[in-house]
N, C-alpha and C. Protein backbone atom coordinates (compact mmCIF):
# COMPACT_ATOMS: atom_id res chain seq x y z
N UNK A 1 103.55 118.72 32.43
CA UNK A 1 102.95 119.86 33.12
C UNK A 1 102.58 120.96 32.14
N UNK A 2 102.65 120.66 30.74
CA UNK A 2 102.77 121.77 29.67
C UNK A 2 102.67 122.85 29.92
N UNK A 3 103.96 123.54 30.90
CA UNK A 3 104.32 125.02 30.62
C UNK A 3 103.68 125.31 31.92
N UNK A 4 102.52 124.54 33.00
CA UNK A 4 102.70 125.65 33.95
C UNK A 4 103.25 126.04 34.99
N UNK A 5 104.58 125.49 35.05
CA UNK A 5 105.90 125.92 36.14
C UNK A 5 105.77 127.41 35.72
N UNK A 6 106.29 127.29 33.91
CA UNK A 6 106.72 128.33 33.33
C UNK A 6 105.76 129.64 33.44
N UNK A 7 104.58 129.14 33.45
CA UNK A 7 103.85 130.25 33.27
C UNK A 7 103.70 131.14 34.98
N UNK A 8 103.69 130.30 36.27
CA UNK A 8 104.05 130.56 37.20
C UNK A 8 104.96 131.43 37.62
N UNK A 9 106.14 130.94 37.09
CA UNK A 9 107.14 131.65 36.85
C UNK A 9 106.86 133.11 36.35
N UNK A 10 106.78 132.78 35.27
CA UNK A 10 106.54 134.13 34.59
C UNK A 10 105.60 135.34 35.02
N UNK A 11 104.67 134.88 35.54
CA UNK A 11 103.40 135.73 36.28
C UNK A 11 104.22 136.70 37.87
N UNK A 12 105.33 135.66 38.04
CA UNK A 12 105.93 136.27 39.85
C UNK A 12 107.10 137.54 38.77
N UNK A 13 107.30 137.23 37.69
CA UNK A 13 108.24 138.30 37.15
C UNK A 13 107.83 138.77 36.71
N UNK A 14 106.50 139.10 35.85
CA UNK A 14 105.43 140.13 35.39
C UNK A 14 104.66 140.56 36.25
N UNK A 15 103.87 140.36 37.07
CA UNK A 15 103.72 141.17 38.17
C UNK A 15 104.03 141.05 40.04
N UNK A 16 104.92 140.61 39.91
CA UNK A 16 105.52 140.54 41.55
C UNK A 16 104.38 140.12 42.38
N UNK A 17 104.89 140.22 43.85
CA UNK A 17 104.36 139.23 44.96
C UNK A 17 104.25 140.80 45.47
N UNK A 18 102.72 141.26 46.04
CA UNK A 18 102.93 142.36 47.01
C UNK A 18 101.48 141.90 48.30
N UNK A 19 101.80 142.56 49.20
CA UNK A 19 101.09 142.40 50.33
C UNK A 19 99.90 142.10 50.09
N UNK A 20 99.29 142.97 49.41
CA UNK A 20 97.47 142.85 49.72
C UNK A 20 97.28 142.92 48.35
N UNK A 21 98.28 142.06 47.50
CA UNK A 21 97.36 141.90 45.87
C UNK A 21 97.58 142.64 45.15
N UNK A 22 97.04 142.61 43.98
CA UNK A 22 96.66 143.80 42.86
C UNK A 22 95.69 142.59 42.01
N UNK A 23 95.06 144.04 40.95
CA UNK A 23 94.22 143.51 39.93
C UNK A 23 94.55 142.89 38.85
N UNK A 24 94.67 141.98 38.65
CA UNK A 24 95.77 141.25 37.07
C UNK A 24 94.35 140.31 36.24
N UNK A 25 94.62 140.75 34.96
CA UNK A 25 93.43 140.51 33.79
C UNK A 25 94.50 139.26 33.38
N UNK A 26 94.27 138.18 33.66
CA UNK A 26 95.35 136.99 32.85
C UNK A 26 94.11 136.89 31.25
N UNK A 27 95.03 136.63 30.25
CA UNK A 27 94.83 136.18 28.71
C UNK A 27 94.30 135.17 28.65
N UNK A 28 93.38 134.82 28.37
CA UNK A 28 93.44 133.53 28.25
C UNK A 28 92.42 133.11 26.71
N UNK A 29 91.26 133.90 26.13
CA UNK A 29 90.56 133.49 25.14
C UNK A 29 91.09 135.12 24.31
N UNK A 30 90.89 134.57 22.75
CA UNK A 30 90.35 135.73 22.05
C UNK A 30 89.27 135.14 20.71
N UNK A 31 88.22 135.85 20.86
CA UNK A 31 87.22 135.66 19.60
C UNK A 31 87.01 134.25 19.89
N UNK A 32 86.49 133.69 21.40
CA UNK A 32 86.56 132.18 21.92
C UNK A 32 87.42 131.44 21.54
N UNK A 33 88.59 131.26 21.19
CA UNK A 33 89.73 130.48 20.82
C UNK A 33 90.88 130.76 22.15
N UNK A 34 91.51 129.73 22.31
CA UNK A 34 92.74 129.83 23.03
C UNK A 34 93.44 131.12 22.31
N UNK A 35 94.24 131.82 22.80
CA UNK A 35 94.98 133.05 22.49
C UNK A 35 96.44 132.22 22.14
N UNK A 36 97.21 132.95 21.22
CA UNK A 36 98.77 132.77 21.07
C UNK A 36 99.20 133.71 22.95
N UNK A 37 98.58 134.32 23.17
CA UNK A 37 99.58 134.94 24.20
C UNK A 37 98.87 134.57 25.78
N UNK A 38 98.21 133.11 25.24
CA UNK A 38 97.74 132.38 26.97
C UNK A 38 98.72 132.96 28.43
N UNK A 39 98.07 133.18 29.51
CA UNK A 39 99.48 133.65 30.81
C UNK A 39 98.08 133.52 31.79
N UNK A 40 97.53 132.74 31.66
CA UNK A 40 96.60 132.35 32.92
C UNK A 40 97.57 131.77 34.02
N UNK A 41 97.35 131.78 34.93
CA UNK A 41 98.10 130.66 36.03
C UNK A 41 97.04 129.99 36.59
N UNK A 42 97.43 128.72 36.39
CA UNK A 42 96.38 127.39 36.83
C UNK A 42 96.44 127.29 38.51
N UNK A 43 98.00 127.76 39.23
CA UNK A 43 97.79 127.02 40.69
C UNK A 43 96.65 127.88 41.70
N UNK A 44 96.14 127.44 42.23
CA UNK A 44 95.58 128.31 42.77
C UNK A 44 96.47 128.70 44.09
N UNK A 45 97.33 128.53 44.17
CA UNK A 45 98.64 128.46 45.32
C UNK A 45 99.27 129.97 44.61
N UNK A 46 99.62 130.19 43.56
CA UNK A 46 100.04 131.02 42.60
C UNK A 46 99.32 131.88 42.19
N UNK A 47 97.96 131.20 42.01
CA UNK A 47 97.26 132.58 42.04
C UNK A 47 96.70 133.51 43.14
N UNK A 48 96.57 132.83 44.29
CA UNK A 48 95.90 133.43 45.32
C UNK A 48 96.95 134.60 45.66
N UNK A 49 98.42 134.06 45.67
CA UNK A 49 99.85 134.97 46.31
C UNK A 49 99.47 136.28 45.00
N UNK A 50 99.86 136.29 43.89
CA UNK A 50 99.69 137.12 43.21
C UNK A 50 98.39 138.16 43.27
N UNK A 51 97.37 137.80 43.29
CA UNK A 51 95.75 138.43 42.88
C UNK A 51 96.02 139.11 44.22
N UNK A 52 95.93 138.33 44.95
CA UNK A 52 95.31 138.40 46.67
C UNK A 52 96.47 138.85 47.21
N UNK A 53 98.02 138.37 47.18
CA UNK A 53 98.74 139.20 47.78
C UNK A 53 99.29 137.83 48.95
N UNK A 54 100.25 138.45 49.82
CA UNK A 54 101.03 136.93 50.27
C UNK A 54 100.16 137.21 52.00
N UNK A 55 99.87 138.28 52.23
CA UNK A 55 98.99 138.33 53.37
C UNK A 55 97.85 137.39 53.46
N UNK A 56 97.03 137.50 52.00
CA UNK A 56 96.14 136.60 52.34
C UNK A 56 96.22 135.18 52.14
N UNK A 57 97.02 135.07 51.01
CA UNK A 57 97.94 133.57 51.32
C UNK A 57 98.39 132.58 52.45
N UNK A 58 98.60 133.55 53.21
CA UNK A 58 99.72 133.30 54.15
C UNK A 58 98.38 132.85 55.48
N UNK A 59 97.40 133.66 55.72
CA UNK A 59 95.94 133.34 56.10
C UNK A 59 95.71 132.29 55.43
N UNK A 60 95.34 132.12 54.43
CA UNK A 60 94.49 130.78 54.09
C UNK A 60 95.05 129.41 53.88
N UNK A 61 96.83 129.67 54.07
CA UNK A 61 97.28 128.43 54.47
C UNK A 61 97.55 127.91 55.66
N UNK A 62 97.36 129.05 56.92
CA UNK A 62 97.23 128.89 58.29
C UNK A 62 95.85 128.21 58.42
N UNK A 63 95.05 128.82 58.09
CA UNK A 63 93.63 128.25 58.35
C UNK A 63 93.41 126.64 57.31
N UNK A 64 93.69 126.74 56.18
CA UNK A 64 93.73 125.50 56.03
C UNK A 64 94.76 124.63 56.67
N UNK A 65 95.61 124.70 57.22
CA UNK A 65 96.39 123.74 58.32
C UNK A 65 95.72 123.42 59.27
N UNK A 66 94.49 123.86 60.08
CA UNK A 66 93.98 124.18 61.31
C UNK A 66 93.05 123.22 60.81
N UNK A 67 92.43 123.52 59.64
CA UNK A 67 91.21 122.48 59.22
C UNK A 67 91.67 121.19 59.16
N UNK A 68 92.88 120.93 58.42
CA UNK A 68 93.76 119.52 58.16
C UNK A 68 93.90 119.04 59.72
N UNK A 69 94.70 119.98 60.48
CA UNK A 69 94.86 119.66 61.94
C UNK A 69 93.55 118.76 62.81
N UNK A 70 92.32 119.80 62.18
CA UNK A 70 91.38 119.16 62.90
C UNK A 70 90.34 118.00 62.92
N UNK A 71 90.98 117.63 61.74
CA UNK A 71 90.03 116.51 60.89
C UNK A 71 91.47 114.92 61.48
N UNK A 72 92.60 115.50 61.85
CA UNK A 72 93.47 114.18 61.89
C UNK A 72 93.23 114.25 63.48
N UNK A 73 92.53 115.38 64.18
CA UNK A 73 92.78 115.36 65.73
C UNK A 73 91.22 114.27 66.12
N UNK A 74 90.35 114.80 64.90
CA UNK A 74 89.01 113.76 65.07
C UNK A 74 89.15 112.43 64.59
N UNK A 75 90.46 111.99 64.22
CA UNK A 75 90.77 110.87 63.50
C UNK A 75 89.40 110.82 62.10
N UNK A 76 89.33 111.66 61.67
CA UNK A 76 88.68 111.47 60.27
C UNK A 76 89.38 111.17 58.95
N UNK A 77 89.49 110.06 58.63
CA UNK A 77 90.41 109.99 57.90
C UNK A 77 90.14 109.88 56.31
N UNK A 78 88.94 109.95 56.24
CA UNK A 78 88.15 110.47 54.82
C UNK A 78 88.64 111.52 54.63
N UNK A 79 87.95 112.57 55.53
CA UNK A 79 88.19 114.00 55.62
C UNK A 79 89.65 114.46 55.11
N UNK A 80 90.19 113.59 56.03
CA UNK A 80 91.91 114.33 56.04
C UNK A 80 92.17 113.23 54.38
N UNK A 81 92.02 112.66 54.10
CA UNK A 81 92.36 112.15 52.78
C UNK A 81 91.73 113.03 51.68
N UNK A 82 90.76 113.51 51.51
CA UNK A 82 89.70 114.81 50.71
C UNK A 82 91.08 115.57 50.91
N UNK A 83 91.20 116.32 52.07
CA UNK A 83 91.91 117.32 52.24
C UNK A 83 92.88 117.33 51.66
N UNK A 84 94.11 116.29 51.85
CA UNK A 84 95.53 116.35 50.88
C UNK A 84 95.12 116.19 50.12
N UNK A 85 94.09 115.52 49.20
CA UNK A 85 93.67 115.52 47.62
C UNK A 85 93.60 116.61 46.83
N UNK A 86 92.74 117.17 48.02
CA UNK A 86 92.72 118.87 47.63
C UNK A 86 93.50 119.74 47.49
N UNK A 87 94.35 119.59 48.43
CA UNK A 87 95.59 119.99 48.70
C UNK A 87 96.41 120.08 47.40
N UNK A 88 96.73 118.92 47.32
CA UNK A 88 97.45 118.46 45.52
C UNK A 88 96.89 118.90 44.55
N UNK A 89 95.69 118.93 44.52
CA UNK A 89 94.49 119.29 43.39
C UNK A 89 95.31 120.77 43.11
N UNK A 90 94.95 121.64 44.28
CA UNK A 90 95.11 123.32 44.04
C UNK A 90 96.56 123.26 43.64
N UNK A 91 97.37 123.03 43.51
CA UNK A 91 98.48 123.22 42.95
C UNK A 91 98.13 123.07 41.51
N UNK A 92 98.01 122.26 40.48
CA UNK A 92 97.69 122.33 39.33
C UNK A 92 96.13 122.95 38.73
N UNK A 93 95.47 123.23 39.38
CA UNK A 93 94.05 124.25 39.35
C UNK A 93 93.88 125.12 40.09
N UNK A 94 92.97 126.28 40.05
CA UNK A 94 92.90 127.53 40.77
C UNK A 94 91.61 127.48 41.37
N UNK A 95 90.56 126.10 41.79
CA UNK A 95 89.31 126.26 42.48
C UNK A 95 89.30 126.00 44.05
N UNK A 96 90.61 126.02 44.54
CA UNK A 96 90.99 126.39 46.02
C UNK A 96 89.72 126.89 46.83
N UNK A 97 89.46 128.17 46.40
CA UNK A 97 88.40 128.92 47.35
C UNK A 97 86.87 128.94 46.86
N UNK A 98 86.97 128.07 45.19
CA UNK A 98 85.20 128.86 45.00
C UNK A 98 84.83 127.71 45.34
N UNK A 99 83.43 127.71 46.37
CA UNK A 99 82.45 127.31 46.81
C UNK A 99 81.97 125.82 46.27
N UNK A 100 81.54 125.96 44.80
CA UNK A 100 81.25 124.89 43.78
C UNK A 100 82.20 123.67 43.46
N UNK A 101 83.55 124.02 43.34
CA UNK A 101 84.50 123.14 43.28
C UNK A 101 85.10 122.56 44.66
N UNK A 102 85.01 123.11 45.52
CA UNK A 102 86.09 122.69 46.51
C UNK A 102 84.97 122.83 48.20
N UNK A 103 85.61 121.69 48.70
CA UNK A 103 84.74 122.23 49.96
C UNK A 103 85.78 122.67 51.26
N UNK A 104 86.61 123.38 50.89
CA UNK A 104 87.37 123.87 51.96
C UNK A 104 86.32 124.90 52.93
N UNK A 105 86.00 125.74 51.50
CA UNK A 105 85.38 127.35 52.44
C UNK A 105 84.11 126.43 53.71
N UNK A 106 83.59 125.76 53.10
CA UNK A 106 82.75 124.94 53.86
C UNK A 106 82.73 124.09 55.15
N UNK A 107 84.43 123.31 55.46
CA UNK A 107 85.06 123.00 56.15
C UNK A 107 85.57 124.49 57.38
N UNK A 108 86.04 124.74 56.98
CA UNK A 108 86.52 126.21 57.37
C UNK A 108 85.17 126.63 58.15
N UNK A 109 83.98 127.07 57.55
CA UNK A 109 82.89 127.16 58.75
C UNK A 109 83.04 126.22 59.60
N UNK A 110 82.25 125.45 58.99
CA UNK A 110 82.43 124.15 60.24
C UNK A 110 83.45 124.47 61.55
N UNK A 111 84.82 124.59 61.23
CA UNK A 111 86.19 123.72 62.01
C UNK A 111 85.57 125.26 63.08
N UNK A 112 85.15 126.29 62.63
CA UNK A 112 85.47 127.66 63.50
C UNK A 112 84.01 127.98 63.77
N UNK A 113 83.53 126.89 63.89
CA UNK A 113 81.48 127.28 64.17
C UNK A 113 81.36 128.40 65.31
N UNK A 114 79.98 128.78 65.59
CA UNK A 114 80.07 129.23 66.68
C UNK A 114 79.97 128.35 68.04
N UNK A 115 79.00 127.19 67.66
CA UNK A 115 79.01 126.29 68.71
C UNK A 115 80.13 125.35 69.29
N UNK A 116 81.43 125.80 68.28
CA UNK A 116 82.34 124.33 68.45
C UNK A 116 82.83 125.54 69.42
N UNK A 117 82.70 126.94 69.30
CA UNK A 117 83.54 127.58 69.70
C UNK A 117 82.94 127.94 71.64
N UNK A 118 81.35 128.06 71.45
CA UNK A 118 81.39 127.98 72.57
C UNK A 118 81.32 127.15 73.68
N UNK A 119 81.66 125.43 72.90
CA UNK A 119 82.04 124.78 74.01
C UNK A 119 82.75 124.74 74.19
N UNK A 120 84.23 125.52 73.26
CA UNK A 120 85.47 125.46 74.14
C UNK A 120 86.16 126.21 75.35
N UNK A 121 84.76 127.50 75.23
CA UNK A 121 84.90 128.78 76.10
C UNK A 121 84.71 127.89 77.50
């Protein structure tokens, strides 16, 4: 895992877990070279709680449950296989939410359309 429990770790004791986030500059290049004092955090599980704060965490793992929920309630089982992939993925990478890497945010429309919504009205 070279070091990123540790660095995880270290990021929740350098700058704590607070509600709605804060701004944190992680190290990661100097003069384009890896830095001696690297403290990026790779999870995106880890990073979202930290940057973003455990509020919004705590949201986007409700809503991604709902998406998982709704892909095993359509018996999609591609879908729901993508999904835990993904799932696993964001733990050792931080492209959870951007657009390009991951198709959650994309799913997430979908599962909460307006049309899915007003045939349930």
């Amino acid at each position: 895992m070279s070091g990123r429990l540790w660095l995880n770790r270290l990021g929740i004791e350098r700058w704590g877990i607070h509600v709605l986030g804060q701004k944190i500059a992680f190290n990661t290049f100097s003069n384009g070279v890896v830095s001696n004092n690297y403290d990026f955090i790779d999870s995106s599980y880890f990073q979202m709680l930290l940057v973003n704060g455990w509020l919004f965490f705590g949201i986007i793992l409700i809503l991604f449950t709902q998406v998982c929920r709704e892909a095993i309630k359509q018996k999609n089982i591609f879908l729901s296989i993508a999904l835990c992939l993904t799932a696993i993925h964001s733990m050792f990478d931080p492209q959870l939410l951007m657009p390009w890497y991951s198709p959650f945010c994309l799913l997430l429309g979908n599962t909460f359309s307006i049309r899915k919504l007003g045939n349930n009205l």
